[in-house]
C-alpha atoms as a PDB file:
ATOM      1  CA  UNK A   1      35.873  -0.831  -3.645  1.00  0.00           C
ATOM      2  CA  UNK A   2      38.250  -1.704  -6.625  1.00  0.00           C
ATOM      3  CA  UNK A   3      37.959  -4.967  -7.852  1.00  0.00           C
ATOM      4  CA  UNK A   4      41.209  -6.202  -9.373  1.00  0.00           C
ATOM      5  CA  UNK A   5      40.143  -9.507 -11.217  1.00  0.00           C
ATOM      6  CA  UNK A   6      37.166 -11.589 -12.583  1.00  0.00           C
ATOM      7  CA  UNK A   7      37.040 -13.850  -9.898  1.00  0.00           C
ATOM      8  CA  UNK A   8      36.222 -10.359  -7.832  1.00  0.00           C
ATOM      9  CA  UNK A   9      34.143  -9.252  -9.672  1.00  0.00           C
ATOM     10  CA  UNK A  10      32.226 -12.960  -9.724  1.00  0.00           C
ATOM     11  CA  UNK A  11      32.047 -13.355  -6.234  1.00  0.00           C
ATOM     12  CA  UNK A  12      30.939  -9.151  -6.058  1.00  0.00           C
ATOM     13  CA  UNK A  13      27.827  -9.979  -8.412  1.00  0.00           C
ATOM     14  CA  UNK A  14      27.143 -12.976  -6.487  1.00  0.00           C
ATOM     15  CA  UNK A  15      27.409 -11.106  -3.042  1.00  0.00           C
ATOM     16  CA  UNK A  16      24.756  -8.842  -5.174  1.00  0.00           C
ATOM     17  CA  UNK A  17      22.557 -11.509  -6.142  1.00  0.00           C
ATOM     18  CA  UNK A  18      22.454 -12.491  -2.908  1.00  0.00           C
ATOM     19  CA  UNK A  19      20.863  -9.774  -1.460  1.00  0.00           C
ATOM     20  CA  UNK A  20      18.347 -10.276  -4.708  1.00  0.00           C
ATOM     21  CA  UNK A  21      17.014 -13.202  -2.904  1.00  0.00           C
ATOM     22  CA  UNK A  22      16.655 -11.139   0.357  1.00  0.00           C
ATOM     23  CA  UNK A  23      14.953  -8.280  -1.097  1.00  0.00           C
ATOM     24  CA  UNK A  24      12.572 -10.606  -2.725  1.00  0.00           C
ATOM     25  CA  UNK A  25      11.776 -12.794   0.726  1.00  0.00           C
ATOM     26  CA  UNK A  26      10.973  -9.406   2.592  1.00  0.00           C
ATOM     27  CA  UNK A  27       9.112  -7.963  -0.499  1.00  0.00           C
ATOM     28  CA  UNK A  28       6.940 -11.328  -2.067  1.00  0.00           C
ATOM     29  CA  UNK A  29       4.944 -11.548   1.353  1.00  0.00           C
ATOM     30  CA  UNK A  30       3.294  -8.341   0.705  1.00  0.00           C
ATOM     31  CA  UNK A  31       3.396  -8.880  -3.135  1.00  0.00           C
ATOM     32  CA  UNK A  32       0.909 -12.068  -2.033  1.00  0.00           C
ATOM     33  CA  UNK A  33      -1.339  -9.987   0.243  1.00  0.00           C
ATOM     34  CA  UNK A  34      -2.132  -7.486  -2.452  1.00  0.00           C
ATOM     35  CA  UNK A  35      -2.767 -10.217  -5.022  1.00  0.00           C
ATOM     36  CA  UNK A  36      -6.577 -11.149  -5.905  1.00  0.00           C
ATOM     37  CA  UNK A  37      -6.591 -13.893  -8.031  1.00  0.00           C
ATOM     38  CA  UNK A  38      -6.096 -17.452  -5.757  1.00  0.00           C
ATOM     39  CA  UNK A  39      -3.921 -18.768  -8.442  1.00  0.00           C
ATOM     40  CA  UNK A  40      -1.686 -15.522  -8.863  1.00  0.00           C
ATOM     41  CA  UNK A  41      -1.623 -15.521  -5.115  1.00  0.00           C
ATOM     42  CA  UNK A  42      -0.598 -18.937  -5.075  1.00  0.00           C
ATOM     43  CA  UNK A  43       2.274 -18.305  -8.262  1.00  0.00           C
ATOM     44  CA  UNK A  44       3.831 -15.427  -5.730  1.00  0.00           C
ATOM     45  CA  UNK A  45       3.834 -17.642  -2.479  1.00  0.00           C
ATOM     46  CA  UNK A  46       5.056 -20.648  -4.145  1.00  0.00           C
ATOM     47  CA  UNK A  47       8.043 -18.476  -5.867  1.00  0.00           C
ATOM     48  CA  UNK A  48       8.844 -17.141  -1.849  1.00  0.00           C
ATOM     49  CA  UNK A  49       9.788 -20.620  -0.598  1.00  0.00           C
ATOM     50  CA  UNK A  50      11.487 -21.310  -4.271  1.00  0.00           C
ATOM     51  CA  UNK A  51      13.310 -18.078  -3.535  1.00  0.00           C
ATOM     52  CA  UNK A  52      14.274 -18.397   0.112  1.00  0.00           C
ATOM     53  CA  UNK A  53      16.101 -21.960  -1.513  1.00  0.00           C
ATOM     54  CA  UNK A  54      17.689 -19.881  -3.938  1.00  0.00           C
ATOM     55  CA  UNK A  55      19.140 -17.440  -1.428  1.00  0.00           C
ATOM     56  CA  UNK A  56      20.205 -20.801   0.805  1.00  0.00           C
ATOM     57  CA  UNK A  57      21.809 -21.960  -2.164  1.00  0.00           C
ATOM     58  CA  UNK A  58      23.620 -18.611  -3.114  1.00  0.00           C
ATOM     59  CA  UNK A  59      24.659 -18.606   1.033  1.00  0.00           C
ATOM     60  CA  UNK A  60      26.564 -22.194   0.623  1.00  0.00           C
ATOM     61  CA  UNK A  61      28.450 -20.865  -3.065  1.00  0.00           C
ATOM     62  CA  UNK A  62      29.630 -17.690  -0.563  1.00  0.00           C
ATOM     63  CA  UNK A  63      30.768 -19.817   2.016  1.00  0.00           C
ATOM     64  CA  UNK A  64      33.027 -22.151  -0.256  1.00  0.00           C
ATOM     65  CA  UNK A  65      33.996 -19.180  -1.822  1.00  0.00           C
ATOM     66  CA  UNK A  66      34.830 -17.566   1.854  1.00  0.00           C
ATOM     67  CA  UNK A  67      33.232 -14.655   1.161  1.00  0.00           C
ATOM     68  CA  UNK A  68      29.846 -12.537   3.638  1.00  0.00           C
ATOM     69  CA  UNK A  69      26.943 -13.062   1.525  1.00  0.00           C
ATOM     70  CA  UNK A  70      25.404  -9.693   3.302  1.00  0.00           C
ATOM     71  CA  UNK A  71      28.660  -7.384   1.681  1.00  0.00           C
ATOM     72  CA  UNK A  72      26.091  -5.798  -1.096  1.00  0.00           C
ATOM     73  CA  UNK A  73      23.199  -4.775  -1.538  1.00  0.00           C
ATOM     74  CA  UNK A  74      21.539  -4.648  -5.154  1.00  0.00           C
ATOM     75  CA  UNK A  75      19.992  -1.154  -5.316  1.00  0.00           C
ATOM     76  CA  UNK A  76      18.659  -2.135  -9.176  1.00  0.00           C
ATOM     77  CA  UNK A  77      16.329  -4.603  -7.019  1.00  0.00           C
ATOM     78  CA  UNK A  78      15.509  -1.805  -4.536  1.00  0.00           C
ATOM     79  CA  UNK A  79      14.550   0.263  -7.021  1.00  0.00           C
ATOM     80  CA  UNK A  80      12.289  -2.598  -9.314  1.00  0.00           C
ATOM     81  CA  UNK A  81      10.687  -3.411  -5.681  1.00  0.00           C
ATOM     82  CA  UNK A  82      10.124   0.211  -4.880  1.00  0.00           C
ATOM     83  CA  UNK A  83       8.490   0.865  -8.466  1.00  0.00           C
ATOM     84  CA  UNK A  84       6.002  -2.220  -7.748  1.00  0.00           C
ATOM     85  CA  UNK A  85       4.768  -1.002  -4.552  1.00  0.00           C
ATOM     86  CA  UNK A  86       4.272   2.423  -5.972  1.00  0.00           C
ATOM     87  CA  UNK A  87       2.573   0.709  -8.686  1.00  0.00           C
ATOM     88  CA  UNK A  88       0.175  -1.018  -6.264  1.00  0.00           C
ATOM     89  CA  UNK A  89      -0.840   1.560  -4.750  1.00  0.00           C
ATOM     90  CA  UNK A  90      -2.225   3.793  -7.395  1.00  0.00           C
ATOM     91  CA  UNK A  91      -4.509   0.726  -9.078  1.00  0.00           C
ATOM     92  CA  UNK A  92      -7.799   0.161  -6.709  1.00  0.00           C
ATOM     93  CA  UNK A  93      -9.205  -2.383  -8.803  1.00  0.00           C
ATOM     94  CA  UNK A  94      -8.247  -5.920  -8.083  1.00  0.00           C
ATOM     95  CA  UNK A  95      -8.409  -7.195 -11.822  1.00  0.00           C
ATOM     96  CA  UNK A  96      -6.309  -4.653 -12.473  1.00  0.00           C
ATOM     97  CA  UNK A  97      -3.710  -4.694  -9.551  1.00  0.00           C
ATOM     98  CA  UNK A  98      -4.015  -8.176 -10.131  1.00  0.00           C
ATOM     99  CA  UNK A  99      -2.262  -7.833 -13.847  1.00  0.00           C
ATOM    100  CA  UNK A 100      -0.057  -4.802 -12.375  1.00  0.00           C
ATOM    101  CA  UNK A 101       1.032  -7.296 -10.416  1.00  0.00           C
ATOM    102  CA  UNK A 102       2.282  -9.716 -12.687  1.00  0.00           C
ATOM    103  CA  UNK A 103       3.970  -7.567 -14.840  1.00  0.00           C
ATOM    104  CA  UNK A 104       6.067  -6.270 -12.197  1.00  0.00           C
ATOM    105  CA  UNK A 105       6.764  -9.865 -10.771  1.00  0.00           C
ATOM    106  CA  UNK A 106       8.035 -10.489 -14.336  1.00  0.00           C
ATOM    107  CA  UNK A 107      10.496  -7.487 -14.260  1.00  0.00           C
ATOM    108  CA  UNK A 108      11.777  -9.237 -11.499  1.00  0.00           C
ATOM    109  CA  UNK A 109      12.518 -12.599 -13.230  1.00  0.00           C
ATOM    110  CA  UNK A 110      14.280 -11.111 -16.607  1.00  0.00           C
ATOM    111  CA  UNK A 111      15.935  -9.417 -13.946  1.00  0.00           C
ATOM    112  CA  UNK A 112      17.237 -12.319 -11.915  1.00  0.00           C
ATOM    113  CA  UNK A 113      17.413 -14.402 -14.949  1.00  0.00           C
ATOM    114  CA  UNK A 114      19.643 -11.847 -16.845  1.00  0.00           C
ATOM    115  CA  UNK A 115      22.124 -12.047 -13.208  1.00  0.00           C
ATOM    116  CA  UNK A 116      21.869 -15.890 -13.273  1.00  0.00           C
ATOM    117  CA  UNK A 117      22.600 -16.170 -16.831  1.00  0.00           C
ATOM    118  CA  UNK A 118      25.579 -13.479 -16.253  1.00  0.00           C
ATOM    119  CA  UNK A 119      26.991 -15.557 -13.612  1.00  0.00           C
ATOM    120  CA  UNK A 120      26.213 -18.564 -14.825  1.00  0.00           C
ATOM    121  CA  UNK A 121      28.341 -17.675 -17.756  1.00  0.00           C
ATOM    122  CA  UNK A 122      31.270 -16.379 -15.691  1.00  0.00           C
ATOM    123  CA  UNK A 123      31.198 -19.213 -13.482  1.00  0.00           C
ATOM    124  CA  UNK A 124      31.978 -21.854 -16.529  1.00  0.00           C
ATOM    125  CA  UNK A 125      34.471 -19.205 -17.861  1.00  0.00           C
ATOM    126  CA  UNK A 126      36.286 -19.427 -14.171  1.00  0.00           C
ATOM    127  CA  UNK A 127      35.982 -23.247 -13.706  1.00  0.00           C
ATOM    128  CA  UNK A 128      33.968 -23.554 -10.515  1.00  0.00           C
ATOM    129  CA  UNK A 129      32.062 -26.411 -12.233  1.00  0.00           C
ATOM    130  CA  UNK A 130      29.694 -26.542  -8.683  1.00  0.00           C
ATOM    131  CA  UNK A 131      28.681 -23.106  -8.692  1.00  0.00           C
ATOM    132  CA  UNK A 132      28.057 -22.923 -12.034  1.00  0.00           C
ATOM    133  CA  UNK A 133      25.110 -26.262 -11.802  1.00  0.00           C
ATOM    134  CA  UNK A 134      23.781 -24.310  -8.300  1.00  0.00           C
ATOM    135  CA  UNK A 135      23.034 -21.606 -10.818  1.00  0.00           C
ATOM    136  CA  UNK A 136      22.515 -23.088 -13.862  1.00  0.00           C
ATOM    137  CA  UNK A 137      19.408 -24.833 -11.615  1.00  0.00           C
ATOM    138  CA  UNK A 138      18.483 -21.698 -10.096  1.00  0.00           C
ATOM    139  CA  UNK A 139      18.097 -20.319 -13.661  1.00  0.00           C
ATOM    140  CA  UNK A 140      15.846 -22.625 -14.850  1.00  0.00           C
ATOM    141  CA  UNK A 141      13.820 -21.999 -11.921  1.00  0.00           C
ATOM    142  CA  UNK A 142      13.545 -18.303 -12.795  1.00  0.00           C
ATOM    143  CA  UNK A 143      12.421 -18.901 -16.326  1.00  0.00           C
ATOM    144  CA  UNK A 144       9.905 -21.481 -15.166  1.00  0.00           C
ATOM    145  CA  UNK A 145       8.776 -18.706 -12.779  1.00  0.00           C
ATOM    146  CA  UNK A 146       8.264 -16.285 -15.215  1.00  0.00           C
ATOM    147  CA  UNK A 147       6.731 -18.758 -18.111  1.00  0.00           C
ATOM    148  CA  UNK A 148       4.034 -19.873 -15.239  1.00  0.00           C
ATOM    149  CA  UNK A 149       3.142 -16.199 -14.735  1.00  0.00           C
ATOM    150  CA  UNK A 150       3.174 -15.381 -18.585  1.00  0.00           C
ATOM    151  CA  UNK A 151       0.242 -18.066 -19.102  1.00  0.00           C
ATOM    152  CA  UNK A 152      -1.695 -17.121 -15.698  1.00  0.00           C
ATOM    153  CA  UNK A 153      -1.536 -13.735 -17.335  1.00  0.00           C
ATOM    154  CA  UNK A 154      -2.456 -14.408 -21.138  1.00  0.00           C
ATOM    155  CA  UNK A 155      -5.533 -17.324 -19.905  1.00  0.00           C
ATOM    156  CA  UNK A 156      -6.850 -15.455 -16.595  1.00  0.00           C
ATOM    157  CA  UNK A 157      -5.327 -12.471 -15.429  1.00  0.00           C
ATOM    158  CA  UNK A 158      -5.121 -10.032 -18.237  1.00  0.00           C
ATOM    159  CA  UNK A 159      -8.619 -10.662 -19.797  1.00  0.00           C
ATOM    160  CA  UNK A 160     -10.065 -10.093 -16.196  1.00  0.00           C
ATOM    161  CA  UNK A 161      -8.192  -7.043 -16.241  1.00  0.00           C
ATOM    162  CA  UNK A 162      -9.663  -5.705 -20.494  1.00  0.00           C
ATOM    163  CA  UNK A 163     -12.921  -6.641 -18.644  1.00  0.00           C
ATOM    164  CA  UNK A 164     -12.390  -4.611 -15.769  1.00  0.00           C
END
């Protein structure tokens, strides 16, 4: 697929970002199960239904924009998802899955919140005012994402894990 202009290549990295949010819905279930700590558990299950809004959201952009949200898939998040699970499964201890855990939930967010910002960015360049407040929002709920799970980490999570 050639893409001939920015507005292509906005609406590509959306299409992307898109399946971000899908990836994430199937994966974060599982991500929950494995978790230990009630309060990481409850971090990863109360980012799901923050990120099956997000994908909603992303689904009403593609639609003004005409466009099949389902076109892409993001193989970057395939392979960050992939690398967590294979992660999981070589640390028995929960204190320490526990902190596995969180780190690779946070390689997630800089992840999403270096697309957001990207398209966020793109979007004011091209105009489309609405989009660009749909992910400005979004944004902010990545970072607050990822600052919640940097202090569960730093107060709980990681010191469990030294005392492990």
């Amino acid at each position: 697929m050639n893409l001939d202009s920015f507005r292509d290549m906005y609406l590509t990295e959306l299409q992307e970002l898109r399946s971000v949010e899908a990836q994430l819905i199937d994966a974060l279930p599982r991500m929950a199960d494995l978790a230990g700590h009630p309060e990481l558990k409850q971090a990863i299950q109360a980012h799901l239904d923050e990120t099956r809004s997000q994908q909603a959201r992303l689904d009403e952009i593609l639609r003004r924009h005409k466009v099949d949200p389902r076109e892409h898939v993001d193989q970057a998040m395939q392979a960050i998802l992939k690398e967590a699970e294979k992660w999981a499964g070589m640390v028995q201890d929960q204190d320490l899955r526990d902190a596995g855990l969180i780190a690779s939930t946070q390689r997630v967010e800089h992840y999403e919140i270096a697309v957001y910002g990207s398209l966020a960015t793109w979007a004011k360049q091209l105009g489309l005012l609405e989009d660009l407040q749909a992910l400005h929002a979004i944004l902010e709920e990545e970072k607050r994402t990822d600052d919640k799970l940097s202090t569960l980490a730093k107060r709980v999570v990681n010191p469990d894990a030294v005392a492990a």
